[in-house]
PDB file of N, CA and C in Angstrom:
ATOM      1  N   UNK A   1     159.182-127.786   2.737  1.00  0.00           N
ATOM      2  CA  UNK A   1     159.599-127.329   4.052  1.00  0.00           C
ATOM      3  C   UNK A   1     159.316-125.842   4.235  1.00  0.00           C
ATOM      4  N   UNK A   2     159.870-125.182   2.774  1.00  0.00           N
ATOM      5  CA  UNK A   2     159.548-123.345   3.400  1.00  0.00           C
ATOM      6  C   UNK A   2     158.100-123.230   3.349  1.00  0.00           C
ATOM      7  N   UNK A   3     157.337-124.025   2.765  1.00  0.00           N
ATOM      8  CA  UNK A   3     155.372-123.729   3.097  1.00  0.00           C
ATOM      9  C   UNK A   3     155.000-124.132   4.537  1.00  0.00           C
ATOM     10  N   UNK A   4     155.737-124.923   5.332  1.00  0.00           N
ATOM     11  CA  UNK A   4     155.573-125.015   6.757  1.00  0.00           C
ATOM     12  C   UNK A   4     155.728-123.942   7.601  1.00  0.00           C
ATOM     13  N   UNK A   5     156.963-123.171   7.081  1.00  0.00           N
ATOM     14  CA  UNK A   5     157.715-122.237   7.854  1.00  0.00           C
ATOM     15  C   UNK A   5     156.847-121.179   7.808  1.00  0.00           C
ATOM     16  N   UNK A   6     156.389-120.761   6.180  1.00  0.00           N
ATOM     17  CA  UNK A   6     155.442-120.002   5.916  1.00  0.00           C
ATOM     18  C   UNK A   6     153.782-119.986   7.141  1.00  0.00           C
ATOM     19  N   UNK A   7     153.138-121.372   6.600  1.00  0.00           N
ATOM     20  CA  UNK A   7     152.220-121.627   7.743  1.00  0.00           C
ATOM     21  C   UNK A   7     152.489-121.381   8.906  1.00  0.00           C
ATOM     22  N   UNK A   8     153.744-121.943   9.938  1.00  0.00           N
ATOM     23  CA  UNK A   8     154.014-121.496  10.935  1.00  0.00           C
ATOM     24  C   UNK A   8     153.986-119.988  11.473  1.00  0.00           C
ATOM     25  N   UNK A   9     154.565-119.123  10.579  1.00  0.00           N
ATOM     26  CA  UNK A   9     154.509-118.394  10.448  1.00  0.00           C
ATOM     27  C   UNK A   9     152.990-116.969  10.493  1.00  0.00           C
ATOM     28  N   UNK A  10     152.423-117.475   9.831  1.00  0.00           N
ATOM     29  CA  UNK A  10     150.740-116.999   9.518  1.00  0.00           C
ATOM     30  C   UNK A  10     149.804-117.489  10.687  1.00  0.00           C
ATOM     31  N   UNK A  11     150.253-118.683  10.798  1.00  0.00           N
ATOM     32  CA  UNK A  11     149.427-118.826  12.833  1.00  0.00           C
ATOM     33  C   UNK A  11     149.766-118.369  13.684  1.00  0.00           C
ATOM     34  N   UNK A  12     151.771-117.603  14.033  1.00  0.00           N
ATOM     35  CA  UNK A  12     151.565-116.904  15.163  1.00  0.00           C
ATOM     36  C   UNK A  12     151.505-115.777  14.917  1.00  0.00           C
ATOM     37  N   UNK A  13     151.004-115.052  14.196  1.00  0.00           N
ATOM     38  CA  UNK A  13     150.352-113.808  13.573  1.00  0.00           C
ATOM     39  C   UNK A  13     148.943-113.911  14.295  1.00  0.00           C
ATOM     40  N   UNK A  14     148.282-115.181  13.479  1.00  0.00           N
ATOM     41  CA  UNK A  14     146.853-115.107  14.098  1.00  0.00           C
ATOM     42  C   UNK A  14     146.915-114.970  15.610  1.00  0.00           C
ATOM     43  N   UNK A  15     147.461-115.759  15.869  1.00  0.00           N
ATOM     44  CA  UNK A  15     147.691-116.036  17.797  1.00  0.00           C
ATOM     45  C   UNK A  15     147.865-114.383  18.298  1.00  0.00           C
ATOM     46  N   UNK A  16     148.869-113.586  17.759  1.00  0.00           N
ATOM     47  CA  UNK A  16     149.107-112.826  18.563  1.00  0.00           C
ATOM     48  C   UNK A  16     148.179-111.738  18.435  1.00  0.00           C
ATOM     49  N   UNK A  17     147.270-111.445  17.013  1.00  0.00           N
ATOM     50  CA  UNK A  17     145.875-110.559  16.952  1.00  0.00           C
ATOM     51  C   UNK A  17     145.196-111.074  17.937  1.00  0.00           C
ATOM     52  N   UNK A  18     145.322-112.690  17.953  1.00  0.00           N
ATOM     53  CA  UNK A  18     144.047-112.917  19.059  1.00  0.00           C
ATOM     54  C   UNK A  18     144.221-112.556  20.372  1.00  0.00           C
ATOM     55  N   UNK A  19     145.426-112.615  20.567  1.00  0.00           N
ATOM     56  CA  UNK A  19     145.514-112.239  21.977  1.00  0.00           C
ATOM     57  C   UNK A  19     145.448-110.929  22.281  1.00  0.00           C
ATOM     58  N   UNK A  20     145.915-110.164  21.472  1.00  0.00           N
ATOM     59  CA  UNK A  20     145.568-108.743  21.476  1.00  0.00           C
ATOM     60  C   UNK A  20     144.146-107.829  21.305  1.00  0.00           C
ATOM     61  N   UNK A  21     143.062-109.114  20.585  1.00  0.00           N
ATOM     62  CA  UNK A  21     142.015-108.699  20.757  1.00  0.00           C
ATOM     63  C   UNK A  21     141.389-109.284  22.136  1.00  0.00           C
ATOM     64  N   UNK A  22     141.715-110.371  22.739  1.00  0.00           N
ATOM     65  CA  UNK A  22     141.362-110.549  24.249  1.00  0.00           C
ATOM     66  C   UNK A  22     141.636-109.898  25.272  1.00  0.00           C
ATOM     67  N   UNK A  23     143.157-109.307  24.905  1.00  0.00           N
ATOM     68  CA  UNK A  23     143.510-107.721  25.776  1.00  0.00           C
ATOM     69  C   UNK A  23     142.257-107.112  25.978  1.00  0.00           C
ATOM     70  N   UNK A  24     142.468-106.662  24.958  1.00  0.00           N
ATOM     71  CA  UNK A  24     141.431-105.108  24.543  1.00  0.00           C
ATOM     72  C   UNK A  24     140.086-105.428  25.105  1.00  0.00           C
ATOM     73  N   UNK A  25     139.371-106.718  24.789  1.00  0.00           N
ATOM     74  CA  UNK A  25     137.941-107.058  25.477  1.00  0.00           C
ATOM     75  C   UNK A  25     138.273-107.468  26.864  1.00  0.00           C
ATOM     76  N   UNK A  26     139.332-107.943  27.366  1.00  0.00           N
ATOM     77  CA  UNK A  26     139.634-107.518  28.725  1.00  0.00           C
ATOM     78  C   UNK A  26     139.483-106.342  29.584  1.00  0.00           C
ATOM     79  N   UNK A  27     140.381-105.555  28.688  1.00  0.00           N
ATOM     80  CA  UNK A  27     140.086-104.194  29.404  1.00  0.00           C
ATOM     81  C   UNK A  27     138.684-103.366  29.440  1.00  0.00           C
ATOM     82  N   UNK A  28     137.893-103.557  28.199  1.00  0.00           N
ATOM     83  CA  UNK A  28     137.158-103.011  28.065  1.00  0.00           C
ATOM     84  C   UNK A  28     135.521-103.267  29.249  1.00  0.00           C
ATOM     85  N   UNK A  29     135.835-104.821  29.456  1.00  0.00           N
ATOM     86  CA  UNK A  29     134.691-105.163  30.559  1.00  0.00           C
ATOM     87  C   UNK A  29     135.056-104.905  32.130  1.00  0.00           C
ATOM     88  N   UNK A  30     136.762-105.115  31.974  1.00  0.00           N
ATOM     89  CA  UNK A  30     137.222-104.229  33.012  1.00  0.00           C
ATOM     90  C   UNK A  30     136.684-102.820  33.410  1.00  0.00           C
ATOM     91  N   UNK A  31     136.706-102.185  32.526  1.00  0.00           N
ATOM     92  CA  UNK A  31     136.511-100.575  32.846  1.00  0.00           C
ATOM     93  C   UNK A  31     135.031-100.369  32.975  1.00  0.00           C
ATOM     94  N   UNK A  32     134.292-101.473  32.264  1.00  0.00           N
ATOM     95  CA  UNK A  32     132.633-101.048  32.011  1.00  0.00           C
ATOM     96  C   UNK A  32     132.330-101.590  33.580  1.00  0.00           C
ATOM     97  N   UNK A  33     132.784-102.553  34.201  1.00  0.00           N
ATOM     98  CA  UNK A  33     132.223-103.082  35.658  1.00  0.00           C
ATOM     99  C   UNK A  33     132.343-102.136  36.664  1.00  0.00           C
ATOM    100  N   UNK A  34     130.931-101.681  37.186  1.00  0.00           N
ATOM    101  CA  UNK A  34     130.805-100.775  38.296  1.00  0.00           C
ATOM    102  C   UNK A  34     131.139-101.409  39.417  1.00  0.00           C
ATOM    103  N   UNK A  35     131.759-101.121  40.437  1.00  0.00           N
ATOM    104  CA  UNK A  35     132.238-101.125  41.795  1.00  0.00           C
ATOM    105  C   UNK A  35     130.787-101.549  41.967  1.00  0.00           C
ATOM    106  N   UNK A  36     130.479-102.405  42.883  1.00  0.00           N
ATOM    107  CA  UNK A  36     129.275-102.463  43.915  1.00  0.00           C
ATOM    108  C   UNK A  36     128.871-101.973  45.097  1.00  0.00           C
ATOM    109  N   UNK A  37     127.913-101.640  45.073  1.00  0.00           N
ATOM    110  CA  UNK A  37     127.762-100.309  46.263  1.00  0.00           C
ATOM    111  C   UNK A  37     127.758-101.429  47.854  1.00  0.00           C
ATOM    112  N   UNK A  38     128.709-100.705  48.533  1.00  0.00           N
ATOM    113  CA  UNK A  38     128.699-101.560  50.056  1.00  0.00           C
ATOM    114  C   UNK A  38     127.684-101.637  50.549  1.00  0.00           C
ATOM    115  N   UNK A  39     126.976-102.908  51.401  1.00  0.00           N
ATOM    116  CA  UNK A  39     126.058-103.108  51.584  1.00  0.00           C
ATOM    117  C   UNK A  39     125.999-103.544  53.548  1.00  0.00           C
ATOM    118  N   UNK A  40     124.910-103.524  54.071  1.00  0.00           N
ATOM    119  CA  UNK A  40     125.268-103.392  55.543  1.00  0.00           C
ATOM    120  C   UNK A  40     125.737-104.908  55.763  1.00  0.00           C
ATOM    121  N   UNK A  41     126.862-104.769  57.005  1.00  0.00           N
ATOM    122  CA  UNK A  41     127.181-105.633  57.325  1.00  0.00           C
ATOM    123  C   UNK A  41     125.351-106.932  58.092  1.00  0.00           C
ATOM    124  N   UNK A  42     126.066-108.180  57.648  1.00  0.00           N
ATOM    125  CA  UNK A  42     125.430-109.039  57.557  1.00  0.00           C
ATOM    126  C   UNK A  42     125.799-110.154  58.516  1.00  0.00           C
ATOM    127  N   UNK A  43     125.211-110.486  60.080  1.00  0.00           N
ATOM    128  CA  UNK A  43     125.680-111.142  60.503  1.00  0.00           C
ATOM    129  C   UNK A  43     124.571-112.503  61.152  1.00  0.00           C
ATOM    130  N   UNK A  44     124.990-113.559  60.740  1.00  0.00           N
ATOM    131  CA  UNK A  44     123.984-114.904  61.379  1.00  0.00           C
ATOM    132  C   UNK A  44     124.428-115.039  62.686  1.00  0.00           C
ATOM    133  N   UNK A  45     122.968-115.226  63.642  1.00  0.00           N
ATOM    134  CA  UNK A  45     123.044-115.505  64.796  1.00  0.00           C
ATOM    135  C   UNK A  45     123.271-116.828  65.358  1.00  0.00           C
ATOM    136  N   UNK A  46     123.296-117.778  66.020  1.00  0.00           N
ATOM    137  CA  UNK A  46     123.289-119.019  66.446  1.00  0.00           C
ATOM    138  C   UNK A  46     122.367-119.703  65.388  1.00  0.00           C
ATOM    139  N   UNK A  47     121.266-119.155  65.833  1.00  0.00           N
ATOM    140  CA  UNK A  47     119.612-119.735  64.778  1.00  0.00           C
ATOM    141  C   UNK A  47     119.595-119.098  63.836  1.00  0.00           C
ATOM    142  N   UNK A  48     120.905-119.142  63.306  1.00  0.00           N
ATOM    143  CA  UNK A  48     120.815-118.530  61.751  1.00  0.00           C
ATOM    144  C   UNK A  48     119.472-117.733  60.618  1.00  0.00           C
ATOM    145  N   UNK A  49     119.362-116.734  62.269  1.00  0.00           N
ATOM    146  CA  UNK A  49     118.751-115.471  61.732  1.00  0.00           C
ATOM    147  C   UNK A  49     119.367-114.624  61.438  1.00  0.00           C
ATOM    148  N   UNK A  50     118.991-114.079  60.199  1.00  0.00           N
ATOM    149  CA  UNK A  50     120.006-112.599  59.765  1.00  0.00           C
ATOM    150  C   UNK A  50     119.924-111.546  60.459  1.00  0.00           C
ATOM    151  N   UNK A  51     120.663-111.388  60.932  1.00  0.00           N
ATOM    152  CA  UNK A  51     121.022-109.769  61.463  1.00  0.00           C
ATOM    153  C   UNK A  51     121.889-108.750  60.700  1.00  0.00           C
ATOM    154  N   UNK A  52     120.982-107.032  60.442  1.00  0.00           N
ATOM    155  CA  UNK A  52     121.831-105.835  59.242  1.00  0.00           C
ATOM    156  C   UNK A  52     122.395-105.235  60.729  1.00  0.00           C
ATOM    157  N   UNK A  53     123.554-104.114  60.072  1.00  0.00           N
ATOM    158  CA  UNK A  53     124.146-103.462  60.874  1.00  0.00           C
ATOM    159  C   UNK A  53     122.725-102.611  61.711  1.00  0.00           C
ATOM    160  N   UNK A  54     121.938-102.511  61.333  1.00  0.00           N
ATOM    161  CA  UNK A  54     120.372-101.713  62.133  1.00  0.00           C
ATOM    162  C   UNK A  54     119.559-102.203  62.854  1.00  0.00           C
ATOM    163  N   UNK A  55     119.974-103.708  62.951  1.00  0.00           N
ATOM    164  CA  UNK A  55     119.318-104.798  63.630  1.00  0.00           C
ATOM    165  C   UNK A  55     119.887-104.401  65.130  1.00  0.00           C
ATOM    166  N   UNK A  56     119.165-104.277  66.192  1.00  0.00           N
ATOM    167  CA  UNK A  56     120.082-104.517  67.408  1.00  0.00           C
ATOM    168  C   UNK A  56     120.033-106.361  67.611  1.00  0.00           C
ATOM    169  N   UNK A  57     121.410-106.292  68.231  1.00  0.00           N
ATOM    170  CA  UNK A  57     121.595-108.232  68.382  1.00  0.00           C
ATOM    171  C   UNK A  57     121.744-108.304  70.074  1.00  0.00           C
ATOM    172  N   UNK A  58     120.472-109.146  70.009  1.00  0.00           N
ATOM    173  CA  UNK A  58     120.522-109.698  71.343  1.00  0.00           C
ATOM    174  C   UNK A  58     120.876-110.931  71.697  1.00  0.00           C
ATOM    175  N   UNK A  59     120.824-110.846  73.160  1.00  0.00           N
ATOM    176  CA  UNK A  59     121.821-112.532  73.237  1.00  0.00           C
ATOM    177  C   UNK A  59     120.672-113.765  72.942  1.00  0.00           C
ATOM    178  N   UNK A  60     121.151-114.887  72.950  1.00  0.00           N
ATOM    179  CA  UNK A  60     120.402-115.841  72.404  1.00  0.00           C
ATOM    180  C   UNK A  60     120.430-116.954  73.648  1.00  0.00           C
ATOM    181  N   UNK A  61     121.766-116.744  74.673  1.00  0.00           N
ATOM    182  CA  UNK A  61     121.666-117.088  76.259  1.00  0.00           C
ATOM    183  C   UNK A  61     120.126-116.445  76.799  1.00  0.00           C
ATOM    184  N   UNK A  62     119.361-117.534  77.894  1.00  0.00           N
ATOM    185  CA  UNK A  62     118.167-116.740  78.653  1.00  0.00           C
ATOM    186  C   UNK A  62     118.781-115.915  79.438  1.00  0.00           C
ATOM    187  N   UNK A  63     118.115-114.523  80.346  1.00  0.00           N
ATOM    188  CA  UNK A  63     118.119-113.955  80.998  1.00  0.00           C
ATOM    189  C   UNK A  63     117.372-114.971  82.001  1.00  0.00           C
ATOM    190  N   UNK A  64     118.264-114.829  83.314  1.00  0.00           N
ATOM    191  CA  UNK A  64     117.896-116.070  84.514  1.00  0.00           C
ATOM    192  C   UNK A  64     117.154-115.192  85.297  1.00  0.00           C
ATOM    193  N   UNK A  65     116.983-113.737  85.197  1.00  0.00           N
ATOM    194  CA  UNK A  65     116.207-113.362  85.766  1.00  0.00           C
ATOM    195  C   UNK A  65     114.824-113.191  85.817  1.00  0.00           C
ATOM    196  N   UNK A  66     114.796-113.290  83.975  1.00  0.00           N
ATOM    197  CA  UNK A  66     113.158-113.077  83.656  1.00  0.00           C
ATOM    198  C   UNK A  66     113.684-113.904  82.645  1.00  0.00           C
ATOM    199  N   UNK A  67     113.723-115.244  82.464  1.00  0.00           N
ATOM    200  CA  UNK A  67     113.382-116.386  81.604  1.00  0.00           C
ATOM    201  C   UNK A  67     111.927-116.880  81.429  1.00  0.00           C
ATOM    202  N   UNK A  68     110.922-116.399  82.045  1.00  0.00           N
ATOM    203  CA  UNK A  68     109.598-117.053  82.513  1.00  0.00           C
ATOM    204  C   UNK A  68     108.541-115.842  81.221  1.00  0.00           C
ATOM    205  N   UNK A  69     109.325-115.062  80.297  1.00  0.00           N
ATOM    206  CA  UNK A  69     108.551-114.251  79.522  1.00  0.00           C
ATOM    207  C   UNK A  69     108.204-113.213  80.228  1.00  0.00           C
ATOM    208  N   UNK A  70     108.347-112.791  81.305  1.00  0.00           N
ATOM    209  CA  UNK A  70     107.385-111.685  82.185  1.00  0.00           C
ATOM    210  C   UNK A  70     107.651-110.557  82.148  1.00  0.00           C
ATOM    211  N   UNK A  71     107.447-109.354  82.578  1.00  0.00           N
ATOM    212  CA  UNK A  71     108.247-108.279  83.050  1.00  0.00           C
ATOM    213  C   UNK A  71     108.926-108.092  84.133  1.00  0.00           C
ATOM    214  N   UNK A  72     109.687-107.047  84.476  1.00  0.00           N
ATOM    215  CA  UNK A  72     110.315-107.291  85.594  1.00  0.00           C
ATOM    216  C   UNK A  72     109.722-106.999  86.639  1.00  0.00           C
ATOM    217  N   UNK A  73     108.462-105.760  86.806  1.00  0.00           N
ATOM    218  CA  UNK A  73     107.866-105.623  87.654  1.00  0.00           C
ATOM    219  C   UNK A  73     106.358-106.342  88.224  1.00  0.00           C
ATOM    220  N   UNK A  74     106.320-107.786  86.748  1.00  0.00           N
ATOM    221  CA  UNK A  74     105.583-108.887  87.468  1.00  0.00           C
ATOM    222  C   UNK A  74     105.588-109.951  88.691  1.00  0.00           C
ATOM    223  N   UNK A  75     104.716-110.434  88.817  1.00  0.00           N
ATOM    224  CA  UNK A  75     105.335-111.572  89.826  1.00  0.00           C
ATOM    225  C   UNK A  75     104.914-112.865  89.648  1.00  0.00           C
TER     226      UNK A  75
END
């Protein structure tokens, strides 16, 4: 019975190095991970074209005035 207690004993030893070495490699990839640099906002249009914050976004409704492709001072 006391060689159980013993064994019992000697595994939560191991257990608790181990966990203390998973701490430590916790923290350590913690601290090594760089922040990621913000990147421009990213927005899909209807027709799931990408649009960056530098993109101007136009509507994807026709213009009823010049729907026909033209200019305005065509006829």
């Amino acid at each position: 019975m006391s060689d159980l207690v013993e064994e019992i004993r000697k595994l939560k030893s191991v257990i608790v190095k181990q966990e203390n070495r998973i701490r430590a490699l916790e923290a350590t990839v913690k601290a090594s991970l760089v922040p990621p640099e913000p990147s421009p906002v990213t927005v899909l249009t209807p027709a799931s074209t990408p649009v960056t914050a530098s993109t101007p976004v136009t509507s994807t409704t026709p213009d009823h005035n010049h729907d026909d492709g033209m200019a305005p001072d065509e006829v």
